[in-house]
N, C-alpha and C. Protein backbone atom coordinates (compact mmCIF):
# COMPACT_ATOMS: atom_id res chain seq x y z
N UNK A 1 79.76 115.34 142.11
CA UNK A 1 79.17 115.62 143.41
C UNK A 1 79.90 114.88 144.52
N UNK A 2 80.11 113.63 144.15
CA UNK A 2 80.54 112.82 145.45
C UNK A 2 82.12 113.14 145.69
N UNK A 3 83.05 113.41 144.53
CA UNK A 3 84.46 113.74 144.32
C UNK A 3 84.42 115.12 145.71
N UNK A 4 83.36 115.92 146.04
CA UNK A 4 83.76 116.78 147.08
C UNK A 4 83.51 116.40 148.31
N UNK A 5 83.16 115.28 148.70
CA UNK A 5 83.51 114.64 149.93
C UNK A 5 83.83 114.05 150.47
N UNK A 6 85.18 114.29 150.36
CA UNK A 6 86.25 113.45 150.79
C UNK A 6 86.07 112.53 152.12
N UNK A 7 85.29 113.25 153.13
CA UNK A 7 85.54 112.89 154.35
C UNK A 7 84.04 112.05 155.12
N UNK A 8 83.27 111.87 153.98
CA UNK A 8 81.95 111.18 153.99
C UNK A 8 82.82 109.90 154.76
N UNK A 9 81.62 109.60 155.67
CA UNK A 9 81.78 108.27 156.78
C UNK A 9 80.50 107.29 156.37
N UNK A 10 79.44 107.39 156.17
CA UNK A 10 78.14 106.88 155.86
C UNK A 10 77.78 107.39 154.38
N UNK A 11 77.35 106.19 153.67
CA UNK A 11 76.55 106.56 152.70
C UNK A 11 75.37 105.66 152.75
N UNK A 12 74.21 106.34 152.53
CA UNK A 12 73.18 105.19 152.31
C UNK A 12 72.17 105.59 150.57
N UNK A 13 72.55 104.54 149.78
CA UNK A 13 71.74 105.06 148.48
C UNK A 13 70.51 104.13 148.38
N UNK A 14 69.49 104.06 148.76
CA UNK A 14 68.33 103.19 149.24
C UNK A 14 67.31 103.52 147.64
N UNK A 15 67.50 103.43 146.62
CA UNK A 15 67.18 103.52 145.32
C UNK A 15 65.95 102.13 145.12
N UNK A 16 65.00 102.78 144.42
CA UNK A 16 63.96 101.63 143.81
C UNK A 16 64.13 102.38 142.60
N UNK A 17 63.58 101.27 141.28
CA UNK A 17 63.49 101.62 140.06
C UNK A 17 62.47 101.69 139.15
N UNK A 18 61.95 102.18 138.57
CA UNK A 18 61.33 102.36 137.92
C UNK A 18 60.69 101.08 136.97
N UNK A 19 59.72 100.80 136.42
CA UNK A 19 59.52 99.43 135.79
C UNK A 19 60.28 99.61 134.68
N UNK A 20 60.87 97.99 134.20
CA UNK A 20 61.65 98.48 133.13
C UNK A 20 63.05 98.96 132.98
N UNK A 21 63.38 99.82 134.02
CA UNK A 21 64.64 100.03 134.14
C UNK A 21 65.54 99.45 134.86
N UNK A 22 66.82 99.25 133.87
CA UNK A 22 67.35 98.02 134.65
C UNK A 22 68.37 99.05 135.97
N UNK A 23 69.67 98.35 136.62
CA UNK A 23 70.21 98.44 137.69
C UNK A 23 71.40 99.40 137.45
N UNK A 24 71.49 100.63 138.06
CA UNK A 24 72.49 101.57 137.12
C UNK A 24 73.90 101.18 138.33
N UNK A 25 74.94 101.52 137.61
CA UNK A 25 76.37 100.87 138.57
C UNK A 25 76.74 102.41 138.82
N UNK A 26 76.68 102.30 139.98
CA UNK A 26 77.75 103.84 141.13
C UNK A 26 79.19 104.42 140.40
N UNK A 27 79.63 102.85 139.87
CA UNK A 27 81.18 103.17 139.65
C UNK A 27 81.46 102.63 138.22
N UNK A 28 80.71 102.81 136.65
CA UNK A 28 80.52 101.54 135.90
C UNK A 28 82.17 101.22 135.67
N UNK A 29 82.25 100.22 134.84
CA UNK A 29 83.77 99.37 134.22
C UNK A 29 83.88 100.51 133.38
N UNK A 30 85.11 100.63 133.83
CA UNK A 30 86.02 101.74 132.67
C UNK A 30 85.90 102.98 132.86
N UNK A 31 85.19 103.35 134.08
CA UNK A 31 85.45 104.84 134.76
C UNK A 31 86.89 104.92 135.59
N UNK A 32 87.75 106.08 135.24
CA UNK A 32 89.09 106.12 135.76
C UNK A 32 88.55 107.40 136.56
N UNK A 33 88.64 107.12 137.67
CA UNK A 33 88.47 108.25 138.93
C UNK A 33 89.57 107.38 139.87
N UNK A 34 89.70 108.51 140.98
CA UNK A 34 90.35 108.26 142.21
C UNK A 34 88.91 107.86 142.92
N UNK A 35 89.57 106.99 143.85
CA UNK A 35 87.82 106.82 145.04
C UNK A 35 88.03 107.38 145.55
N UNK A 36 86.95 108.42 145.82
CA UNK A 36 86.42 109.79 146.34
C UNK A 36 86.29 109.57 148.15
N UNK A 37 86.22 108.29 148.84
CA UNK A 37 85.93 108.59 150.16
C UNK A 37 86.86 107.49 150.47
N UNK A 38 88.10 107.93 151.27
CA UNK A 38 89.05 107.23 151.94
C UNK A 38 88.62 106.86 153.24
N UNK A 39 87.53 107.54 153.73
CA UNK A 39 87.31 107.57 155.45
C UNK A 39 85.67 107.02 155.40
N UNK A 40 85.47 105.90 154.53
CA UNK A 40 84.00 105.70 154.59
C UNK A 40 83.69 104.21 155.42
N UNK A 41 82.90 104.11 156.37
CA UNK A 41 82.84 103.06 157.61
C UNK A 41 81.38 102.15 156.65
N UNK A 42 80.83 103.21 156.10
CA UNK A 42 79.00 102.37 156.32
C UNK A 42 78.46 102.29 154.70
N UNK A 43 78.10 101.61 154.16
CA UNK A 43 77.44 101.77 152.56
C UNK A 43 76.19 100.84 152.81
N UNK A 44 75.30 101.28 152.71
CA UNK A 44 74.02 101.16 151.90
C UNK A 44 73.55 101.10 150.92
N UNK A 45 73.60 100.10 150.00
CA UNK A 45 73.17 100.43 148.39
C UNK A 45 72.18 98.76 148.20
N UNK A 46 71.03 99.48 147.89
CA UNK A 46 69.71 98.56 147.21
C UNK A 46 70.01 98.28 145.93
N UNK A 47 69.51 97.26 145.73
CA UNK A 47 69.99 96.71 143.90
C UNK A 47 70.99 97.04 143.15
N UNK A 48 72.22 96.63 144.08
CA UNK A 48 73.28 96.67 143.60
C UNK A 48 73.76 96.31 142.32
N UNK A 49 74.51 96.97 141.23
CA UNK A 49 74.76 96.13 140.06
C UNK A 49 75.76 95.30 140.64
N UNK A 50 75.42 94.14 139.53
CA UNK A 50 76.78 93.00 140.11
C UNK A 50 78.57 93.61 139.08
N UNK A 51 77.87 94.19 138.04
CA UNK A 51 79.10 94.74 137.43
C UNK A 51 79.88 95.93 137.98
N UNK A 52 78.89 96.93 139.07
CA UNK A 52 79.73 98.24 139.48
C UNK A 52 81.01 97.45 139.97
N UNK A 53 82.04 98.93 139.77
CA UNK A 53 83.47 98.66 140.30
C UNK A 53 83.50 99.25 141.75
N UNK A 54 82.59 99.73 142.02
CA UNK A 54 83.17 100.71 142.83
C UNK A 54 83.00 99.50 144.21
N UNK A 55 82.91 98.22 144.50
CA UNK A 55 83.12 97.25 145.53
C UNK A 55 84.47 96.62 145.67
N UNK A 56 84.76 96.92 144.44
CA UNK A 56 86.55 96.95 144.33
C UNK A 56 87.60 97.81 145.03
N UNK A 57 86.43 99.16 145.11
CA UNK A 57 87.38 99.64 145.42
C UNK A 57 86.96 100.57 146.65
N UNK A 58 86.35 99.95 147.48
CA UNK A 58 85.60 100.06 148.70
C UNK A 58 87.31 100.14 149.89
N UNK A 59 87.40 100.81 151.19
CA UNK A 59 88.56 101.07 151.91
C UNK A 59 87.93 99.78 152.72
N UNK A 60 89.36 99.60 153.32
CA UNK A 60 89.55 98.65 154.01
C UNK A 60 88.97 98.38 155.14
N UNK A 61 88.45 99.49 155.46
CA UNK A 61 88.70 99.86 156.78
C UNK A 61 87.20 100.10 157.18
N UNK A 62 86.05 99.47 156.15
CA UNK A 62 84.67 99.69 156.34
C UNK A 62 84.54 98.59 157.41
N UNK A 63 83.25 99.12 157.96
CA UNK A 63 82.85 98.38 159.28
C UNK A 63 81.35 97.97 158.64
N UNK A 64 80.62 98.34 157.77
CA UNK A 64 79.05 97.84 157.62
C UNK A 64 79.07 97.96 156.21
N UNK A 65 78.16 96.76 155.33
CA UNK A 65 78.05 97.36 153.85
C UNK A 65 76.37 96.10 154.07
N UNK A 66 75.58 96.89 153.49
CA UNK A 66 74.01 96.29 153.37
C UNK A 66 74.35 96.45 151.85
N UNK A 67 73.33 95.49 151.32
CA UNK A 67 73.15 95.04 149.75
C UNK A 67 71.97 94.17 149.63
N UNK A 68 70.69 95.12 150.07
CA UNK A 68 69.53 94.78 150.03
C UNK A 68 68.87 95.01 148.54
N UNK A 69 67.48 94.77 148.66
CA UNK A 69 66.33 95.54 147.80
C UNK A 69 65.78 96.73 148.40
N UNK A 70 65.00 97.45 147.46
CA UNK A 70 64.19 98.12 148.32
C UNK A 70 63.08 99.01 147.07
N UNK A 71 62.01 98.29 147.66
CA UNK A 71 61.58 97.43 148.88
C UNK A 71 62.06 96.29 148.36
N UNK A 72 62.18 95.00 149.86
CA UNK A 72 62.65 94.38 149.67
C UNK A 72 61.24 93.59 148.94
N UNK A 73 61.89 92.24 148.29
CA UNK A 73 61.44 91.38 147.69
C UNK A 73 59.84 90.81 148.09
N UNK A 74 60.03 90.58 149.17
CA UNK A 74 58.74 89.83 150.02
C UNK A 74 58.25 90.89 150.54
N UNK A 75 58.04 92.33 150.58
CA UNK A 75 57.05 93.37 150.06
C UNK A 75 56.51 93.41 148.89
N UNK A 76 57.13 92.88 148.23
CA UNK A 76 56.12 92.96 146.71
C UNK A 76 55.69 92.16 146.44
N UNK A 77 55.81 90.82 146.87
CA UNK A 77 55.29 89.61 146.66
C UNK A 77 53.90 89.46 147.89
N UNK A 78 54.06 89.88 148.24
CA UNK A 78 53.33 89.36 149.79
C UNK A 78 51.80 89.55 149.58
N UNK A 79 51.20 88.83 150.49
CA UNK A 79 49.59 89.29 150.00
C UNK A 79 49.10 89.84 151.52
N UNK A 80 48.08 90.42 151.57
CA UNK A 80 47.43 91.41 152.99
C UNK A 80 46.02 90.37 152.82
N UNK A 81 45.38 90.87 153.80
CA UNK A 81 44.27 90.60 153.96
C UNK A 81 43.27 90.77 152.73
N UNK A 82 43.41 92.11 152.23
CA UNK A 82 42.85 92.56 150.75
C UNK A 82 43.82 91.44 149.77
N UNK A 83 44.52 90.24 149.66
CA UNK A 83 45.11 89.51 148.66
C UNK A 83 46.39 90.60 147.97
N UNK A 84 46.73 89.73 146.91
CA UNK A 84 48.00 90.46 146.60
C UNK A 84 48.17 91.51 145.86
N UNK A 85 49.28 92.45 145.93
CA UNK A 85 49.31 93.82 145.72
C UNK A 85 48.97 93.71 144.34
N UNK A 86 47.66 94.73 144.09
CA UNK A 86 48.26 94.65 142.60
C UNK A 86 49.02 95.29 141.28
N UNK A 87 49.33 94.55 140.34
CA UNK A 87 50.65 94.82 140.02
C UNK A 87 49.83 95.89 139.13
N UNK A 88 49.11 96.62 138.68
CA UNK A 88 48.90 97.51 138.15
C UNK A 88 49.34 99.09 139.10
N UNK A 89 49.34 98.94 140.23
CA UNK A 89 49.51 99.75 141.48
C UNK A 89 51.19 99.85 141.37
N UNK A 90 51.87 99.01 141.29
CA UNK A 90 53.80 98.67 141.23
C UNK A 90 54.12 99.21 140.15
N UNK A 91 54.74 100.39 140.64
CA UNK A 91 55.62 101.64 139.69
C UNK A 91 56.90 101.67 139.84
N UNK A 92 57.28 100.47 140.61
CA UNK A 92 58.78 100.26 140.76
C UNK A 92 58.82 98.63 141.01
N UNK A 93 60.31 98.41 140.45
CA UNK A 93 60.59 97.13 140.92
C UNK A 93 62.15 97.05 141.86
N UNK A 94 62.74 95.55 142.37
CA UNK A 94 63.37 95.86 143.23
C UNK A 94 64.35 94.78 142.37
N UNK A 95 65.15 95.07 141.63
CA UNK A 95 65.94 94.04 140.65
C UNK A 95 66.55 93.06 141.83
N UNK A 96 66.34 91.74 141.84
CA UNK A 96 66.74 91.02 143.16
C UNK A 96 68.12 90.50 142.23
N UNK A 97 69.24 90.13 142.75
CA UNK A 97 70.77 89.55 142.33
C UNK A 97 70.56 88.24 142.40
N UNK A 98 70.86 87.18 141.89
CA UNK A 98 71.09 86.28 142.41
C UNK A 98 72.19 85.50 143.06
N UNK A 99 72.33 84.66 143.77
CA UNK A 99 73.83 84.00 144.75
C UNK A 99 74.95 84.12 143.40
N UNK A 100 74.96 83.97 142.72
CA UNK A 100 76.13 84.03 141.75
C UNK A 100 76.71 85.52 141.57
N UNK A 101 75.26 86.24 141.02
CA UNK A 101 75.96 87.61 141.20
C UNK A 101 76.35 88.65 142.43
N UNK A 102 75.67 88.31 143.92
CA UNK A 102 76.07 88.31 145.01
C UNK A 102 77.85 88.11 145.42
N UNK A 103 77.94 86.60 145.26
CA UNK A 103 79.30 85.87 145.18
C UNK A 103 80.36 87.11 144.38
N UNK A 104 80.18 87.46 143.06
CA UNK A 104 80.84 88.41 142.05
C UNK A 104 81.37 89.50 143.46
N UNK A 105 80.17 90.09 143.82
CA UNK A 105 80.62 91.51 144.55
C UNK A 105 80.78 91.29 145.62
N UNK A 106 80.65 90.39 145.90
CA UNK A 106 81.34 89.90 147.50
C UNK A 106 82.77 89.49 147.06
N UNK A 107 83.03 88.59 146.11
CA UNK A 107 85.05 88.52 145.89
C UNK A 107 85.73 89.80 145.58
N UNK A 108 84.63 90.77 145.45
CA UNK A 108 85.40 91.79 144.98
C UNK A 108 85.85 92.52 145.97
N UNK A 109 84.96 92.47 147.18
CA UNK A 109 85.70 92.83 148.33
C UNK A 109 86.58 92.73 149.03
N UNK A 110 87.54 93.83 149.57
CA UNK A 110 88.75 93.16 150.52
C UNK A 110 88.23 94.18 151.56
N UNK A 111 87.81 93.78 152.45
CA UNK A 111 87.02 94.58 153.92
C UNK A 111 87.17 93.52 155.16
N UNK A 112 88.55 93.23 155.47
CA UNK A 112 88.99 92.90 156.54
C UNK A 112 88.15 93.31 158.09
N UNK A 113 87.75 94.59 158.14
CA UNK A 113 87.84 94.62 159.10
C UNK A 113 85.74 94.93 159.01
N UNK A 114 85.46 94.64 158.28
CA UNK A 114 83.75 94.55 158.45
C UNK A 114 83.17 93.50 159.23
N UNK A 115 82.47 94.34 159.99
CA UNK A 115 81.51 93.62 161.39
C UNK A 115 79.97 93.22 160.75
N UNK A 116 79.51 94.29 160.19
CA UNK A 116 78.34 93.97 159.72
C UNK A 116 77.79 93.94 158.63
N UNK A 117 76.85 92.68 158.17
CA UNK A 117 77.01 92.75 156.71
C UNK A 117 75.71 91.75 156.54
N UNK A 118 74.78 92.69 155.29
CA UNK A 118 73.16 92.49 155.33
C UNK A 118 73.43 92.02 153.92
N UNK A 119 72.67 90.99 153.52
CA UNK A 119 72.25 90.43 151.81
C UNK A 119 71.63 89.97 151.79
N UNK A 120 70.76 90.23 150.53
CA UNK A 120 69.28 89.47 149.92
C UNK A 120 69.78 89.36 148.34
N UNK A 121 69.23 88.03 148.51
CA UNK A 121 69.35 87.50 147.15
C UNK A 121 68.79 86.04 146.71
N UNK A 122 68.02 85.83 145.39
CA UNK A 122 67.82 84.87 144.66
C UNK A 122 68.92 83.37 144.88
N UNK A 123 68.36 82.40 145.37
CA UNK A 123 69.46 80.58 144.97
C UNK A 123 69.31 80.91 144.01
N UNK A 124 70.65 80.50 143.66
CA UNK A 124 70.67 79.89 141.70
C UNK A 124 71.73 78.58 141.95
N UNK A 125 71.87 77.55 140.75
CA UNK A 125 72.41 76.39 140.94
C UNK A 125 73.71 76.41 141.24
N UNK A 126 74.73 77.62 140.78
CA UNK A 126 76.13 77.86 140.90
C UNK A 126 76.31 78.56 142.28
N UNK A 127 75.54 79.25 142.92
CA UNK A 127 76.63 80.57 143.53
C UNK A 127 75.82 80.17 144.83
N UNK A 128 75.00 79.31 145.22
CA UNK A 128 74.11 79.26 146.83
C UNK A 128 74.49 79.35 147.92
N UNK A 129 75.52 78.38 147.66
CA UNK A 129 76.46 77.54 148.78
C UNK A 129 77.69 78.23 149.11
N UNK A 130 78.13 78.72 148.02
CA UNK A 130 79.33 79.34 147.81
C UNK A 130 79.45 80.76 148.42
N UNK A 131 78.21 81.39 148.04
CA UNK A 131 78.08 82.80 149.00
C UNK A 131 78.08 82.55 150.32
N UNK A 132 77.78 81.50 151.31
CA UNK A 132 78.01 81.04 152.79
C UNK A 132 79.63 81.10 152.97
N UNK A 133 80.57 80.05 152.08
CA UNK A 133 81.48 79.79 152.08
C UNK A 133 82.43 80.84 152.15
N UNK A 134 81.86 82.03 151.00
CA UNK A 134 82.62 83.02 151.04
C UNK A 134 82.83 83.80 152.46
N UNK A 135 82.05 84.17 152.92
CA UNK A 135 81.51 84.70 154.05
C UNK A 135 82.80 84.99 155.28
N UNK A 136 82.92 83.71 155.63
CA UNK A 136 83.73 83.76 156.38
C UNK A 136 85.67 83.79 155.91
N UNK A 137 85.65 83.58 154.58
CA UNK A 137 86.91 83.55 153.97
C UNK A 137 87.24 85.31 154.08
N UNK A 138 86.37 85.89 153.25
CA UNK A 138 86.23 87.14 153.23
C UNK A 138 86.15 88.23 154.44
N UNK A 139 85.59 88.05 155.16
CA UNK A 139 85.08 88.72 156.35
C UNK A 139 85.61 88.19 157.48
N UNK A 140 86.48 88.53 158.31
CA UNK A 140 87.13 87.50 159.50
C UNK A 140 86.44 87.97 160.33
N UNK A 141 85.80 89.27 160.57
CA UNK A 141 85.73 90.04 161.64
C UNK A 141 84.36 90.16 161.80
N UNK A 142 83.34 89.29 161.00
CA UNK A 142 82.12 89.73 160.83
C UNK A 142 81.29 89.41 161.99
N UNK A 143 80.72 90.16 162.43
CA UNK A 143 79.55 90.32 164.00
C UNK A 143 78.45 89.51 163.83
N UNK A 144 77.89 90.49 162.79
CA UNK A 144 76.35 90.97 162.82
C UNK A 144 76.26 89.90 161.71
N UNK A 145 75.37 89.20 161.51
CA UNK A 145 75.03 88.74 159.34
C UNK A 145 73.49 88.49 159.38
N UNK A 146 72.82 89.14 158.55
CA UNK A 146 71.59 89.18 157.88
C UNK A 146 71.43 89.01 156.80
N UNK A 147 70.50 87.60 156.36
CA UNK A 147 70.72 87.40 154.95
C UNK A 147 69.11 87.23 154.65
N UNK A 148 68.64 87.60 153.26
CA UNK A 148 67.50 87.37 153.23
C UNK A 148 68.08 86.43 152.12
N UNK A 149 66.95 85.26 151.86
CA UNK A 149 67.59 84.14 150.88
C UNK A 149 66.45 83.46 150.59
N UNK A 150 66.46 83.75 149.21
CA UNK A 150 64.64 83.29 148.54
C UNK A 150 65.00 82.07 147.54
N UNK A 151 64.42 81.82 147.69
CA UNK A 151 64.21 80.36 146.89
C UNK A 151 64.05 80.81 145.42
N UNK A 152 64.68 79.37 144.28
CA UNK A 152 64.17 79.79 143.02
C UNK A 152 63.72 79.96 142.65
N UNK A 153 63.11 81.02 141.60
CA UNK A 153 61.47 80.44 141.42
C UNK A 153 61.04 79.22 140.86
N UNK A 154 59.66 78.84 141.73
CA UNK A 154 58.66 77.68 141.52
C UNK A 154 59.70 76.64 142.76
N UNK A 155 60.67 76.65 143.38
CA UNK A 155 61.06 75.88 143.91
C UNK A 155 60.71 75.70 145.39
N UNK A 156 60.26 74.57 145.82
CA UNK A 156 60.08 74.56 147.15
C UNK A 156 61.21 74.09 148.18
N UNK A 157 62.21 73.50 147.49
CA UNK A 157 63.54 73.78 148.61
C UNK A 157 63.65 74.49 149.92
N UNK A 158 64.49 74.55 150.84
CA UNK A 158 64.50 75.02 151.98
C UNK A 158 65.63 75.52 151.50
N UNK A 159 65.59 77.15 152.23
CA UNK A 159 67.36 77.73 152.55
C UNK A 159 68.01 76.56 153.66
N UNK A 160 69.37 77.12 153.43
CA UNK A 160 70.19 76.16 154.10
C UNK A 160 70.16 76.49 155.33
N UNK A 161 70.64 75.84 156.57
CA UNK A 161 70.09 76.18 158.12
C UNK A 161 71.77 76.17 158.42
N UNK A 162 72.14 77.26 158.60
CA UNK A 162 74.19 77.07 158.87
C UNK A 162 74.05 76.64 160.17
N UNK A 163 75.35 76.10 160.24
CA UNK A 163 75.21 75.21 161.95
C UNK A 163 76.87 75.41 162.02
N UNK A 164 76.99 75.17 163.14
CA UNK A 164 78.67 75.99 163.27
C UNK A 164 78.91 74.64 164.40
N UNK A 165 79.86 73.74 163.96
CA UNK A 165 80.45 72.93 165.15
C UNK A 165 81.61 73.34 165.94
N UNK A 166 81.54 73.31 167.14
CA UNK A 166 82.45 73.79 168.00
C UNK A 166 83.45 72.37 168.71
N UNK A 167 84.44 72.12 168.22
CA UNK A 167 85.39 70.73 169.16
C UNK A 167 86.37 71.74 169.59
N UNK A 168 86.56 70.27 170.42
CA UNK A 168 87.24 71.36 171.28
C UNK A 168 87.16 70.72 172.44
């Protein structure tokens, strides 16, 4: 299906899953295709696998890539006035990544020229810090950044507060 559109500019695949089922990859390891969209600016993809290839092989020349949940995380967690959702009602889940596997599909990127760029994801002890770090190694050109960033579970830690010194 996607091999006939060549000239796709936007994709948005905004996918929730089913309970139980785990995170299916767009592009898995060891599929030999040509990448199907040379002229693509925008990607949208919820519960990204950290193994798809196809972030490898994303054009250069993208301007936006989101790598949310959906729903996101703190929709399903959250409680209303009626208390918290209950999980007998949740026919889908939102497989959250954590900073390590984030980090994975973020090195896999070479998107020079991306302005805007959305992530949610799980701290874990290896990849927290390092997904900040990457950020700007990776992305020179980046505008916009939205990160959603949840704590471990049971941990009461604070996300990190980035602070940018200017001398000069």
């Amino acid at each position: 299906l996607f091999d006939k559109m060549p000239r796709l500019r936007e994709l948005k695949l905004e996918l929730s899953y089913p309970q139980k089922m785990e995170r299916q990859a767009i592009w898995p390891p060891g599929y030999a295709a040509e990448y199907p969209w040379p002229e693509l600016e925008r990607l949208t993809l919820t519960s990204p696998d950290p193994d798809d290839v196809l972030f490898s092989h994303l054009p250069s020349t993208m301007k936006f890539l989101s790598l949310k949940c959906c729903p996101h995380l703190y929709i399903l967690t959250s409680t209303s006035i009626e208390g918290p959702l209950p999980s007998a009602k949740v026919r889908w889940h939102a497989p959250l990544l954590t900073a390590s596997e984030m980090l994975g599909i973020l090195r896999q990127c070479t998107l020079p020229e991306l302005v805007h760029l959305e992530l949610e994801f799980r701290a874990d002890t290896q990849g927290r810090f390092e997904v900040l770090r990457t950020l700007s190694d990776r992305f020179p050109q980046l505008r916009i950044l939205q990160i959603h960033w949840y704590r471990p579970e049971g941990s009461k830690e604070e996300p990190p507060i980035v602070r940018r010194n200017h001398s000069g």
